[in-house]
C-alpha atoms as a PDB file:
ATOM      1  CA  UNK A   1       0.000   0.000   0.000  1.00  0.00           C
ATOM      2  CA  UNK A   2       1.352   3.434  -1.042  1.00  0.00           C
ATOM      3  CA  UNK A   3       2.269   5.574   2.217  1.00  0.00           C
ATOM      4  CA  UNK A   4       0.020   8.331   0.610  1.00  0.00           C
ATOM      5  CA  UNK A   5      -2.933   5.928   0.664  1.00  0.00           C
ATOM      6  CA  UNK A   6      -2.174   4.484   4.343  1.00  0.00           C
ATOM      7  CA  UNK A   7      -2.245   8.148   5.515  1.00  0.00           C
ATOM      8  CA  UNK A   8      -5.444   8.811   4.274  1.00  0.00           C
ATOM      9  CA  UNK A   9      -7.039   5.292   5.110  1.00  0.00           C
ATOM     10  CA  UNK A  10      -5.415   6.376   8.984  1.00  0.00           C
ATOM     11  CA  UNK A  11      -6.925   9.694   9.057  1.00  0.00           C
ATOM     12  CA  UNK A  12     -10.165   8.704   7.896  1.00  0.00           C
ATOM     13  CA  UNK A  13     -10.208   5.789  10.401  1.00  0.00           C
ATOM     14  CA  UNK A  14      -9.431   8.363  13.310  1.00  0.00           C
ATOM     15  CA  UNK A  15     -12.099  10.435  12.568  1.00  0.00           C
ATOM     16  CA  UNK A  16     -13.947   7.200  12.994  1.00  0.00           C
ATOM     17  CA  UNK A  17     -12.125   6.394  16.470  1.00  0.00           C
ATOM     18  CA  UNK A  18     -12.746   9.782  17.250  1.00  0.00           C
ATOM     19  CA  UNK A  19     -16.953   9.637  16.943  1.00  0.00           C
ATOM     20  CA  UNK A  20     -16.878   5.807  18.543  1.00  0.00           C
ATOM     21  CA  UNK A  21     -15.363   7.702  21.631  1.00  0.00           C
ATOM     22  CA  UNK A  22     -17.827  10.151  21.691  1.00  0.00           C
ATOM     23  CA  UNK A  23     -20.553   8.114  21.642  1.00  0.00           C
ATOM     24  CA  UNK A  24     -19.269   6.058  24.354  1.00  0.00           C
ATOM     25  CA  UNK A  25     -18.459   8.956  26.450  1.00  0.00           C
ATOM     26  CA  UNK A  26     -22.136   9.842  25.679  1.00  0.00           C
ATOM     27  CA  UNK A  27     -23.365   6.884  27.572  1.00  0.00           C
ATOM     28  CA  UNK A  28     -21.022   7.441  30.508  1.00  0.00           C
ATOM     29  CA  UNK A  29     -22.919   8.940  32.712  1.00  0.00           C
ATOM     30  CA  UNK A  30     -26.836   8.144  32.618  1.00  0.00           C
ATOM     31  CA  UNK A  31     -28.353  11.438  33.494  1.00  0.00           C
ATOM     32  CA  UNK A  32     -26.381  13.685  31.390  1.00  0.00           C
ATOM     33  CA  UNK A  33     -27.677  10.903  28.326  1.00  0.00           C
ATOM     34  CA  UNK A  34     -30.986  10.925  29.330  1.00  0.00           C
ATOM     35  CA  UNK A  35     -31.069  14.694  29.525  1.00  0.00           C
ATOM     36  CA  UNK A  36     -28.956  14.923  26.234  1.00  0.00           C
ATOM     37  CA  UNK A  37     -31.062  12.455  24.136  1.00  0.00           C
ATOM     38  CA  UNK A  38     -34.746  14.159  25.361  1.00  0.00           C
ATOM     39  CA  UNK A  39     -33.292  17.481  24.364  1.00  0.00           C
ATOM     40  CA  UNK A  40     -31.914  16.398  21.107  1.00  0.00           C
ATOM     41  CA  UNK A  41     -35.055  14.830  20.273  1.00  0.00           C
ATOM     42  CA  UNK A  42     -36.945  18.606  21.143  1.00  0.00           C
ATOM     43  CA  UNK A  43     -34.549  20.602  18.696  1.00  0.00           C
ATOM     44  CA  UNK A  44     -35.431  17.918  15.782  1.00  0.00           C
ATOM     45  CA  UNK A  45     -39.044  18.224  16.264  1.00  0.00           C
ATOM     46  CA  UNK A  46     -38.482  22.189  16.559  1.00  0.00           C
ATOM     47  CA  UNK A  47     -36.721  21.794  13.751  1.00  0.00           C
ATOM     48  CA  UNK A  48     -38.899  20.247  11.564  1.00  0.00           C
ATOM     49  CA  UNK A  49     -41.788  22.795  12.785  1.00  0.00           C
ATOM     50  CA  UNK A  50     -39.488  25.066  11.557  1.00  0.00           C
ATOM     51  CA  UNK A  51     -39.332  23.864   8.013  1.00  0.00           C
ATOM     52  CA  UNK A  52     -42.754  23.413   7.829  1.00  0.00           C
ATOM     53  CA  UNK A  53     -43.362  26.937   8.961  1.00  0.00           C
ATOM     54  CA  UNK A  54     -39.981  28.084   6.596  1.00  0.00           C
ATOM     55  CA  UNK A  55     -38.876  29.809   9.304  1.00  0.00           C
ATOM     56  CA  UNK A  56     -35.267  29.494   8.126  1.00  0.00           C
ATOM     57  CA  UNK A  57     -33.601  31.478  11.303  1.00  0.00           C
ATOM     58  CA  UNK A  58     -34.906  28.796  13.238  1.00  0.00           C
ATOM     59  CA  UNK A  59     -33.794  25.910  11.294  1.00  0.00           C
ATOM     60  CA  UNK A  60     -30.390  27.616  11.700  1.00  0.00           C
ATOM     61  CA  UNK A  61     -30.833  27.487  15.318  1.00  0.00           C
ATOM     62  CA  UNK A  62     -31.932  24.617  15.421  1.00  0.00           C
ATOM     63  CA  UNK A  63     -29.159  23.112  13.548  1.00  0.00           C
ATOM     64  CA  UNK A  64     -26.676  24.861  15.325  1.00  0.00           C
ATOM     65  CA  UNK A  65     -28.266  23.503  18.511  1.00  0.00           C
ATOM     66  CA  UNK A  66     -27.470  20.448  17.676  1.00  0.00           C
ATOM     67  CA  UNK A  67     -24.019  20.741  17.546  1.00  0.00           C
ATOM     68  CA  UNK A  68     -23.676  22.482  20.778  1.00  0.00           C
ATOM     69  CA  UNK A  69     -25.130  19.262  22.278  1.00  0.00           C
ATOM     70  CA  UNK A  70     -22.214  17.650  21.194  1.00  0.00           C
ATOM     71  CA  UNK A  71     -19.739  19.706  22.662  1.00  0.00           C
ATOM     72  CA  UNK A  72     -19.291  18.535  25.960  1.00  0.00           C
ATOM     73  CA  UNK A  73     -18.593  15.224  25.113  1.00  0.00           C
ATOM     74  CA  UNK A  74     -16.646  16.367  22.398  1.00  0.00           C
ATOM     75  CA  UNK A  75     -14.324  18.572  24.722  1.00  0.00           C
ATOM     76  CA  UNK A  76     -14.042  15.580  27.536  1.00  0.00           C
ATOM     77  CA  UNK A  77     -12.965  13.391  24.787  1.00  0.00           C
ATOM     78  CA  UNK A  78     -10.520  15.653  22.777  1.00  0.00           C
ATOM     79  CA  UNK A  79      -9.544  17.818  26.320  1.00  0.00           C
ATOM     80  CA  UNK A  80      -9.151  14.527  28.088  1.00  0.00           C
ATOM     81  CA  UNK A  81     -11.126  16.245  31.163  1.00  0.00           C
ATOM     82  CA  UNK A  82     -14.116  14.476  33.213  1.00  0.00           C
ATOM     83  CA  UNK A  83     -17.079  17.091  33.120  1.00  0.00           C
ATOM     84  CA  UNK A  84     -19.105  16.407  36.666  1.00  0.00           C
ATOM     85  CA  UNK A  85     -22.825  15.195  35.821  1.00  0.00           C
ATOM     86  CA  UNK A  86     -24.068  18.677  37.423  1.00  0.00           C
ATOM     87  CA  UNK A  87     -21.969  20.976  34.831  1.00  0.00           C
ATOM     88  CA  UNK A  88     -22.767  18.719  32.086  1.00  0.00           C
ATOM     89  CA  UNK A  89     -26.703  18.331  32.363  1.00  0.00           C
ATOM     90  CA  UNK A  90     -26.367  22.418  33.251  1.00  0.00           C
ATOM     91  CA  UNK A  91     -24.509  23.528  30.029  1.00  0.00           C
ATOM     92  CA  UNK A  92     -27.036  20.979  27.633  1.00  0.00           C
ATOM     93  CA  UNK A  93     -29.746  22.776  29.444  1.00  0.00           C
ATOM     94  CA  UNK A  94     -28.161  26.070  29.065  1.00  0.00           C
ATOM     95  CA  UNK A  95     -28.029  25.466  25.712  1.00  0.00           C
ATOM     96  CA  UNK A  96     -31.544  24.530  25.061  1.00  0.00           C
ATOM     97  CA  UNK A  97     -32.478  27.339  27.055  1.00  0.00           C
ATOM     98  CA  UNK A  98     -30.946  30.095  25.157  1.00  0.00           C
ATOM     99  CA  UNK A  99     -31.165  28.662  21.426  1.00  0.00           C
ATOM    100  CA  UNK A 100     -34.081  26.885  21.565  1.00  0.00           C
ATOM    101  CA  UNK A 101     -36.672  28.033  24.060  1.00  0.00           C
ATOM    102  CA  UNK A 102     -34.990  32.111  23.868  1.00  0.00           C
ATOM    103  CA  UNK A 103     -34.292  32.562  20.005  1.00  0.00           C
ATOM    104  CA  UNK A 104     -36.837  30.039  18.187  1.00  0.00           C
ATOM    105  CA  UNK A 105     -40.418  30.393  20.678  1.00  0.00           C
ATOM    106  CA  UNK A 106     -39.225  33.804  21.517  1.00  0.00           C
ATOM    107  CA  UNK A 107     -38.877  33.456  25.411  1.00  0.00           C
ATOM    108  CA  UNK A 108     -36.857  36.430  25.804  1.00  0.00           C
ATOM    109  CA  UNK A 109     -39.651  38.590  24.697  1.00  0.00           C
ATOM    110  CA  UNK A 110     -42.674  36.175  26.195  1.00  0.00           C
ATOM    111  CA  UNK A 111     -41.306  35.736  29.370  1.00  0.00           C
ATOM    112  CA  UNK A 112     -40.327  38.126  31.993  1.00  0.00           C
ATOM    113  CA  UNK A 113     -36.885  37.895  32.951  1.00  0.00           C
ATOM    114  CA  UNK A 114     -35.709  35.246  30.939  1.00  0.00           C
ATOM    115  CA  UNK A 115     -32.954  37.209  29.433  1.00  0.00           C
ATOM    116  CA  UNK A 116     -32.028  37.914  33.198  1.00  0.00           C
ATOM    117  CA  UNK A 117     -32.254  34.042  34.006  1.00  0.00           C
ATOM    118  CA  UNK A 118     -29.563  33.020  31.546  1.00  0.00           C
ATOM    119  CA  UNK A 119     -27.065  35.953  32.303  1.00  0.00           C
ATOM    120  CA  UNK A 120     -26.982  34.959  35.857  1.00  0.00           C
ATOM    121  CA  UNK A 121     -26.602  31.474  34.443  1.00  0.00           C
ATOM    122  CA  UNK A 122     -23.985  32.692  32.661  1.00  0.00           C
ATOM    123  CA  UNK A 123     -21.643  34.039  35.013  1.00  0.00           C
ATOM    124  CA  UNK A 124     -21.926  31.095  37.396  1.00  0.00           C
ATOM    125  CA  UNK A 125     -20.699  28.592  34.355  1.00  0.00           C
ATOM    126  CA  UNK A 126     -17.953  31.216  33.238  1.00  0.00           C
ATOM    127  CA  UNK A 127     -16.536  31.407  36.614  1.00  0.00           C
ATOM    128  CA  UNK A 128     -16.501  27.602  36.755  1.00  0.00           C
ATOM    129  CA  UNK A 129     -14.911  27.610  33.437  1.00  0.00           C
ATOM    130  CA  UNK A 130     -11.925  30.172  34.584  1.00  0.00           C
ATOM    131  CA  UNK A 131     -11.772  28.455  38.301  1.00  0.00           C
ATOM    132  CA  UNK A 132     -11.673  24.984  36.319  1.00  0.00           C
ATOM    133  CA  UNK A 133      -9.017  26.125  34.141  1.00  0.00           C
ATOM    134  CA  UNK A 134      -6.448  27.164  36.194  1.00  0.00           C
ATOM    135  CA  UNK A 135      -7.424  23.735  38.378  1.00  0.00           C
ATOM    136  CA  UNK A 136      -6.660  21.669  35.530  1.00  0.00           C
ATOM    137  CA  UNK A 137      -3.241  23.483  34.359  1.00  0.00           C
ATOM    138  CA  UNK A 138      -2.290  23.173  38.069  1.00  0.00           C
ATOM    139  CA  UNK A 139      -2.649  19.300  38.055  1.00  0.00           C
ATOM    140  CA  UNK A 140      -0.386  19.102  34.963  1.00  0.00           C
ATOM    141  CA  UNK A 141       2.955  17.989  36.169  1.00  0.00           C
ATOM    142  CA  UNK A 142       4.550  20.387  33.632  1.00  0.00           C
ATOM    143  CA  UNK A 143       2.983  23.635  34.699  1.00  0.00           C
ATOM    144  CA  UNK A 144       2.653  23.023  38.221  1.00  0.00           C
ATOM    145  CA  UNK A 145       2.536  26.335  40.435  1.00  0.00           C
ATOM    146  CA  UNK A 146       0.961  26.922  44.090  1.00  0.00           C
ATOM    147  CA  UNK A 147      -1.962  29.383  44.370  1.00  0.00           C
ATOM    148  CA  UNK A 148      -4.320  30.188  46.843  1.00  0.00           C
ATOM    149  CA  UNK A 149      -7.695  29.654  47.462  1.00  0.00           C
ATOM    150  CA  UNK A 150      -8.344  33.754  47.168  1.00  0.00           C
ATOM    151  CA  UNK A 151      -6.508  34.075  43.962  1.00  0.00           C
ATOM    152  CA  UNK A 152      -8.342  30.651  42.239  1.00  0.00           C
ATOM    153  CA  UNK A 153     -11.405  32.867  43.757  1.00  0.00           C
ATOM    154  CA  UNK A 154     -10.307  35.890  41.917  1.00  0.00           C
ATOM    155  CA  UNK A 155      -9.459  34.275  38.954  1.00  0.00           C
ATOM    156  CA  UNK A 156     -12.594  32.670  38.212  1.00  0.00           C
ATOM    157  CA  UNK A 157     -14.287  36.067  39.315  1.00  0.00           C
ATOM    158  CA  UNK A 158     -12.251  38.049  36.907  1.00  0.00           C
ATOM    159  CA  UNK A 159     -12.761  35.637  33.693  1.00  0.00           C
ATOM    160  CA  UNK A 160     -16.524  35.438  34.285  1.00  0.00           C
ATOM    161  CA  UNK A 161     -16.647  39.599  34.224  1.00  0.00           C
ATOM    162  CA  UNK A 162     -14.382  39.614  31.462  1.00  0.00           C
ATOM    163  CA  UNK A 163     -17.049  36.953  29.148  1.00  0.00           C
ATOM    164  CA  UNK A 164     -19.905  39.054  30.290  1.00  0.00           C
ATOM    165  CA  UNK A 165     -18.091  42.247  28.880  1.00  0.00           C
ATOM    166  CA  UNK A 166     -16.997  40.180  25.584  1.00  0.00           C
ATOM    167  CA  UNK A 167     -20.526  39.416  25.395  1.00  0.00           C
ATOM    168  CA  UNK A 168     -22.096  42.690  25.843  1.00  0.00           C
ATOM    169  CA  UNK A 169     -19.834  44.047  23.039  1.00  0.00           C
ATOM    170  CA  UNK A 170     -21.102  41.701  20.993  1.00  0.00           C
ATOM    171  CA  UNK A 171     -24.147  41.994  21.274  1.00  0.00           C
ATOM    172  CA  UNK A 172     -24.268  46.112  20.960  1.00  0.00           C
ATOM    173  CA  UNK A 173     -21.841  45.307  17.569  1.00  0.00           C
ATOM    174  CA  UNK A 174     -25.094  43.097  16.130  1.00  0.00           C
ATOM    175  CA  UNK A 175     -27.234  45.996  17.053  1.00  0.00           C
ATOM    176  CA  UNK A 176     -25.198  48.789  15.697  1.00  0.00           C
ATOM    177  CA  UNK A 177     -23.825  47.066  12.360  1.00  0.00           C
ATOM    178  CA  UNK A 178     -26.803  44.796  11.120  1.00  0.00           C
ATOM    179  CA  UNK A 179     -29.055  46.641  12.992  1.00  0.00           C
ATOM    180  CA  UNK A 180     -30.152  43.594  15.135  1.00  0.00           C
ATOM    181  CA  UNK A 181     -31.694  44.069  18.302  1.00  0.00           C
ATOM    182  CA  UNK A 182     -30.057  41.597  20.844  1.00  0.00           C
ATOM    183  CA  UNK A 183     -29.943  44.603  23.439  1.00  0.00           C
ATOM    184  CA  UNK A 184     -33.826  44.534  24.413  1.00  0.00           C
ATOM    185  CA  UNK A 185     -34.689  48.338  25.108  1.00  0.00           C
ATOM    186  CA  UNK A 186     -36.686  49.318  27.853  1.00  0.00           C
ATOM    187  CA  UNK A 187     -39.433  51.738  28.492  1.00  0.00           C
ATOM    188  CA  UNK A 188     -38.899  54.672  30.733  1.00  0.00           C
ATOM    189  CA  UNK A 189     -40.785  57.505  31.580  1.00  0.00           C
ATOM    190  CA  UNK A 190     -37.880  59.590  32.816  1.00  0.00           C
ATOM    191  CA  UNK A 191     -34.877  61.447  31.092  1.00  0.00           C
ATOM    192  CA  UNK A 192     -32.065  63.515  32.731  1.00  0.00           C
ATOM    193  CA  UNK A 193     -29.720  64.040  29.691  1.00  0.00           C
ATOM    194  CA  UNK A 194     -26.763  67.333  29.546  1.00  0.00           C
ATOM    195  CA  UNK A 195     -27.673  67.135  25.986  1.00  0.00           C
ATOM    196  CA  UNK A 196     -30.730  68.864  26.545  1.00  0.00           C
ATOM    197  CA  UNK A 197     -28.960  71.828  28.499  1.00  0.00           C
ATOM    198  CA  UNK A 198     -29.935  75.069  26.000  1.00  0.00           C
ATOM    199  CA  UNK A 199     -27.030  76.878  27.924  1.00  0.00           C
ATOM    200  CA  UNK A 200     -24.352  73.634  27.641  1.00  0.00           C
ATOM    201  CA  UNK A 201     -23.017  74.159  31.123  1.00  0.00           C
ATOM    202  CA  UNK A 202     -22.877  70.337  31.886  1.00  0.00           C
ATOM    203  CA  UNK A 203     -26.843  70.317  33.629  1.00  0.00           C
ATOM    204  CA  UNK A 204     -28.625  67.963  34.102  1.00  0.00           C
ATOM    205  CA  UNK A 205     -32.156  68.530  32.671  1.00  0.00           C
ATOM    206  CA  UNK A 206     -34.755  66.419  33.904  1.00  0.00           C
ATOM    207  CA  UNK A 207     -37.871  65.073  31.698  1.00  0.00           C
ATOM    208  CA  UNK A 208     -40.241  63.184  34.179  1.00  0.00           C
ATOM    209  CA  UNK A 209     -43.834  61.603  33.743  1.00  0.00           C
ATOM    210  CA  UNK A 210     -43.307  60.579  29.990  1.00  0.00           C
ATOM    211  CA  UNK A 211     -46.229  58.689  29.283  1.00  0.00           C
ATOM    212  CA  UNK A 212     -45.859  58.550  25.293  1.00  0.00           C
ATOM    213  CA  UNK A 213     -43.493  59.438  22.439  1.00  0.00           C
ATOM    214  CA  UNK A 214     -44.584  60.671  18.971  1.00  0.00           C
ATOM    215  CA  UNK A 215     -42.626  59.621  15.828  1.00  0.00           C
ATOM    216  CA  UNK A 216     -43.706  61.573  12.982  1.00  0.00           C
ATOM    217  CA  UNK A 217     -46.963  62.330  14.464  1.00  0.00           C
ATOM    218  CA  UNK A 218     -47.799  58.694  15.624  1.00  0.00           C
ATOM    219  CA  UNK A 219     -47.646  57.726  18.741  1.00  0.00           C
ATOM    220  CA  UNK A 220     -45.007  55.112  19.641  1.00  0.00           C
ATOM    221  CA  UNK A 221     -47.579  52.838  21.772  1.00  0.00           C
ATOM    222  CA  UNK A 222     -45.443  51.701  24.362  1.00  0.00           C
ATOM    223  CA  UNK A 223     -46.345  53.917  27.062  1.00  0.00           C
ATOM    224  CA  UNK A 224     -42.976  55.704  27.719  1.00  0.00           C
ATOM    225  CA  UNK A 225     -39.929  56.634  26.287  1.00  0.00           C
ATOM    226  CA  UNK A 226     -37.444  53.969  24.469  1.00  0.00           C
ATOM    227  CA  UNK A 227     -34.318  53.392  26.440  1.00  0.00           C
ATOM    228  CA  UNK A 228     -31.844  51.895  23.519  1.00  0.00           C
ATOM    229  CA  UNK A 229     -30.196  49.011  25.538  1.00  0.00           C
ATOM    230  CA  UNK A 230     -28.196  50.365  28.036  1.00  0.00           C
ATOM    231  CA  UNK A 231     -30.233  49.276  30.919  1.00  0.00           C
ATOM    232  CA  UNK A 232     -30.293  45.841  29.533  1.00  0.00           C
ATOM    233  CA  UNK A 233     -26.673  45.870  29.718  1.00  0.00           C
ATOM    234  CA  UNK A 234     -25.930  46.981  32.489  1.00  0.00           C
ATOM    235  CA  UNK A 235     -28.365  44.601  33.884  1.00  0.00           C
ATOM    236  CA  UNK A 236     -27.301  41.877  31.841  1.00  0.00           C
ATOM    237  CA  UNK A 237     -23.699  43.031  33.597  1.00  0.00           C
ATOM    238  CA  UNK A 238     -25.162  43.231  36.823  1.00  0.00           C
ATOM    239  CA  UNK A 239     -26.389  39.454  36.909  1.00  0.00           C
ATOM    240  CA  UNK A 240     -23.189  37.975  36.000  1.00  0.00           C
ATOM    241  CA  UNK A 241     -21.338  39.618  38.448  1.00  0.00           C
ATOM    242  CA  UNK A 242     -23.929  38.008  41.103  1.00  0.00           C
ATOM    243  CA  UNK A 243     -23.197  34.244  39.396  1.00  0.00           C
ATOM    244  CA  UNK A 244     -19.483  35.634  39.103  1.00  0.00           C
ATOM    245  CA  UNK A 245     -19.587  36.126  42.892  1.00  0.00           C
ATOM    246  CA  UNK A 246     -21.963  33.022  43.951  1.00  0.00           C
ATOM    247  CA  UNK A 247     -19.549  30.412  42.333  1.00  0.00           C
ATOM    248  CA  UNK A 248     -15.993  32.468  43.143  1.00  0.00           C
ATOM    249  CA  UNK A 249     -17.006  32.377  47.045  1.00  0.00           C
ATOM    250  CA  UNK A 250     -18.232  28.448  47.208  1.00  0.00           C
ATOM    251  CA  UNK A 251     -15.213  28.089  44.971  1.00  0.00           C
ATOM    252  CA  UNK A 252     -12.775  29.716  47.394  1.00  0.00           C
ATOM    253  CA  UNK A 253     -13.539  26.805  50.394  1.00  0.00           C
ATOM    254  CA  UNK A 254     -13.661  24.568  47.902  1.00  0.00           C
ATOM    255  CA  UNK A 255     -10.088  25.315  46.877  1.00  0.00           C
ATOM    256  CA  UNK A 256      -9.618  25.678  50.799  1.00  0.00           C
ATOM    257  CA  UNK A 257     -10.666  22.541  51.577  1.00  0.00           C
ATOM    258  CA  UNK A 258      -8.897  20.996  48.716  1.00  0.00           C
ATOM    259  CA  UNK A 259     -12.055  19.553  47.428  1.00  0.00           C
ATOM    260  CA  UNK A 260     -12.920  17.638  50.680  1.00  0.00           C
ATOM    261  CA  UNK A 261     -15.694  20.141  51.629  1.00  0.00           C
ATOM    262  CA  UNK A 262     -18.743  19.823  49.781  1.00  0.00           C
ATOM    263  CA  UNK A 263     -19.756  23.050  48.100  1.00  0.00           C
ATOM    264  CA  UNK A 264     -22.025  23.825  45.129  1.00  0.00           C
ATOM    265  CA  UNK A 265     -18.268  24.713  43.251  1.00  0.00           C
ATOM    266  CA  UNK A 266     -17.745  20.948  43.699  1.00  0.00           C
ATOM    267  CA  UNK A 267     -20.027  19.197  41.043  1.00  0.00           C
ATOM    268  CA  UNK A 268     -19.030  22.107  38.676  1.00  0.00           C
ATOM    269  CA  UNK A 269     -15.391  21.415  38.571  1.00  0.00           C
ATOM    270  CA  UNK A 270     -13.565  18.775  36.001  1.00  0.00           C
ATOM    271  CA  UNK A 271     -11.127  16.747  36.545  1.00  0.00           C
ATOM    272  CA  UNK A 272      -8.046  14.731  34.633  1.00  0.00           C
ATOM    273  CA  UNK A 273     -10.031  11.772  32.806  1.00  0.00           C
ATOM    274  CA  UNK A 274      -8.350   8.953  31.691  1.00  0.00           C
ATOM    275  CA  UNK A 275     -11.333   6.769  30.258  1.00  0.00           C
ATOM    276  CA  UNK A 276     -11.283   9.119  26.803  1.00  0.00           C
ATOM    277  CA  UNK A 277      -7.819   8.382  26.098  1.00  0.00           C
ATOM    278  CA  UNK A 278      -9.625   4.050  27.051  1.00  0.00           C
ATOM    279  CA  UNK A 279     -12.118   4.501  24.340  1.00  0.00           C
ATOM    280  CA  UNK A 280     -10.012   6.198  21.757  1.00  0.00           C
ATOM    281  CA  UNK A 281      -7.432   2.862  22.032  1.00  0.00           C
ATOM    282  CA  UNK A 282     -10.600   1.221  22.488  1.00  0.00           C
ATOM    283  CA  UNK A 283     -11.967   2.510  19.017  1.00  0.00           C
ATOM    284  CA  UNK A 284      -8.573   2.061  17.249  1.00  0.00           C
ATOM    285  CA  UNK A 285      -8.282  -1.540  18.403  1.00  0.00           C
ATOM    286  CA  UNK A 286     -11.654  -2.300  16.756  1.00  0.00           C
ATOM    287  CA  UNK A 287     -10.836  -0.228  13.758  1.00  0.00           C
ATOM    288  CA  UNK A 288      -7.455  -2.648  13.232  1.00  0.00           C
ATOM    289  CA  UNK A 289      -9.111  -5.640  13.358  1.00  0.00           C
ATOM    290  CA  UNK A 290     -11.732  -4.403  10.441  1.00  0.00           C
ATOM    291  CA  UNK A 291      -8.267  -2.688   8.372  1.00  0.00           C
ATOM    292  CA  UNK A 292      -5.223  -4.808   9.058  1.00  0.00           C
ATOM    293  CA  UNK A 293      -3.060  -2.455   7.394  1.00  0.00           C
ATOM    294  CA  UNK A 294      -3.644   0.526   9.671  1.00  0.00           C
ATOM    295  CA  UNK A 295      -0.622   1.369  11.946  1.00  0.00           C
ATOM    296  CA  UNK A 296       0.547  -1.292  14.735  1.00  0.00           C
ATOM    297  CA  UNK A 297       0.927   1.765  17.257  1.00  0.00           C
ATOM    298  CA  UNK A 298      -1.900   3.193  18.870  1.00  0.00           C
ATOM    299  CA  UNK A 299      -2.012   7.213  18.441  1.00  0.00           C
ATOM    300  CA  UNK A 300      -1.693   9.280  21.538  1.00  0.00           C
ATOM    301  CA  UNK A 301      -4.357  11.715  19.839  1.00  0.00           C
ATOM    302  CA  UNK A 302      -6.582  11.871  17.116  1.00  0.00           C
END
């Protein structure tokens, strides 16, 4: 066989090893399935109620809600990490939340506070994913330093503020260059604006009791004036910071305890797995046996 043809037949065959071990790691741990397999079978039949209604936004949601499924069992097995049940079933849940139930059947406009729900969400899993980090790099015999529990604290505080921030610019870039409108505005019935200051002296002039806005001569309908998204930031800012603080705290005496206390920090934090790099050999064992002339040594990685 030509070593240009082997290479190929190998590469294709890891991609092979590579799903095998993701579906395995799937099955791992029974609630996170059960939740994952109910949920994927909601997006599909969103998904065709989506077609039928050629609502093409929501088959892209829908599609694209599927594949974030995928990823946590995609990151244990490529990361070689152990997500806990808890953080698992949360992020699948997160995700349905958000793409599914938010975008597609319009919950962030239909229900009260739903944007607010998920933000808070947010900054919990974002601290966990900063606190996590610099857990796992820790454990790694190469890059092994000693931190306190105050600084892992601080840490995962500090990358959860600094997602929310990424997030808010992105959203206010959809809004200002395609002219989306993923900052929700707000009606208010109060302005105190320097820009209305006839002498421009810096004062503040105050507009109270606005009960309606005109437009050229029609009335708006909303029964104030339209604030344009800046107290949905700073809201949306406002909740992550309290999930920000919530996990960084439970995860300080965690880290205190050095995981022997049980805090809600504890079934959000991975660990080193060594069963994905078990069903990756596992996979490439079977995938030998069905092409004899793949390699005799097992890869490391895919």
């Amino acid at each position: 066989m030509k070593p240009e043809e082997k290479h190929r037949r190998e590469k294709k065959q890891r991609r092979k090893m590579f799903q095998a071990a993701m579906k395995k790691e799937l099955r791992e741990h029974r609630s996170s399935f059960i939740v994952f397999s109910i949920l994927r079978v909601l997006v599909m039949v969103t998904l065709v109620r989506q077609v039928f209604l050629r609502n093409y936004e929501g088959v892209f949601f829908c599609a694209l809600s599927i594949l974030l499924l995928y990823v946590p069992s995609w990151i244990q097995v490529k990361l070689r990490i152990e997500l806990p049940p808890a953080l698992e079933v949360t992020i699948l849940c997160f995700i349905f939340a958000a793409e599914i139930l938010g975008e597609v059947d319009a919950f962030y406009v239909r229900v009260p506070n739903w944007d607010t729900m998920l933000h808070t969400l947010n900054g919990f899993l974002a601290a966990a994913v900063g606190f996590s980090t610099v857990i796992l790099l820790n454990d790694d015999e190469r890059l092994t330093f000693h931190l306190s529990p105050l600084f892992l604290a601080l840490v995962a505080f500090c990358f959860s503020m600094t997602i929310g921030v990424l997030w808010e610019f992105f959203e206010f870039s959809m809004d200002y260059f395609l002219h989306t409108d993923m900052q929700k505005d707000t009606v208010i019935h109060a302005i105190y604006s320097v820009a209305l200051d006839p002498t421009s002296s810096n004062k503040v002039v105050s507009v109270p009791n606005i009960q309606d806005v005109m437009i050229h001569g029609q009335s708006l309908g909303v029964g104030g004036y339209l604030d344009i998204g800046i107290i949905d930031t700073m809201k949306d800012l406002f909740v992550n910071f309290i999930g920000a603080v919530v996990f960084s705290v439970t995860g300080f005496f965690y880290a205190k305890s050095k995981g022997r206390r049980k805090t809600p920090a504890q079934g959000f934090v991975p660990s080193k797995k060594t069963k994905a790099t078990d069903y990756l050999h596992q996979a490439w064992e079977e995938a030998r046996e069905q092409d004899p002339h793949l390699s005799q040594e097992r890869p490391p990685e895919c």
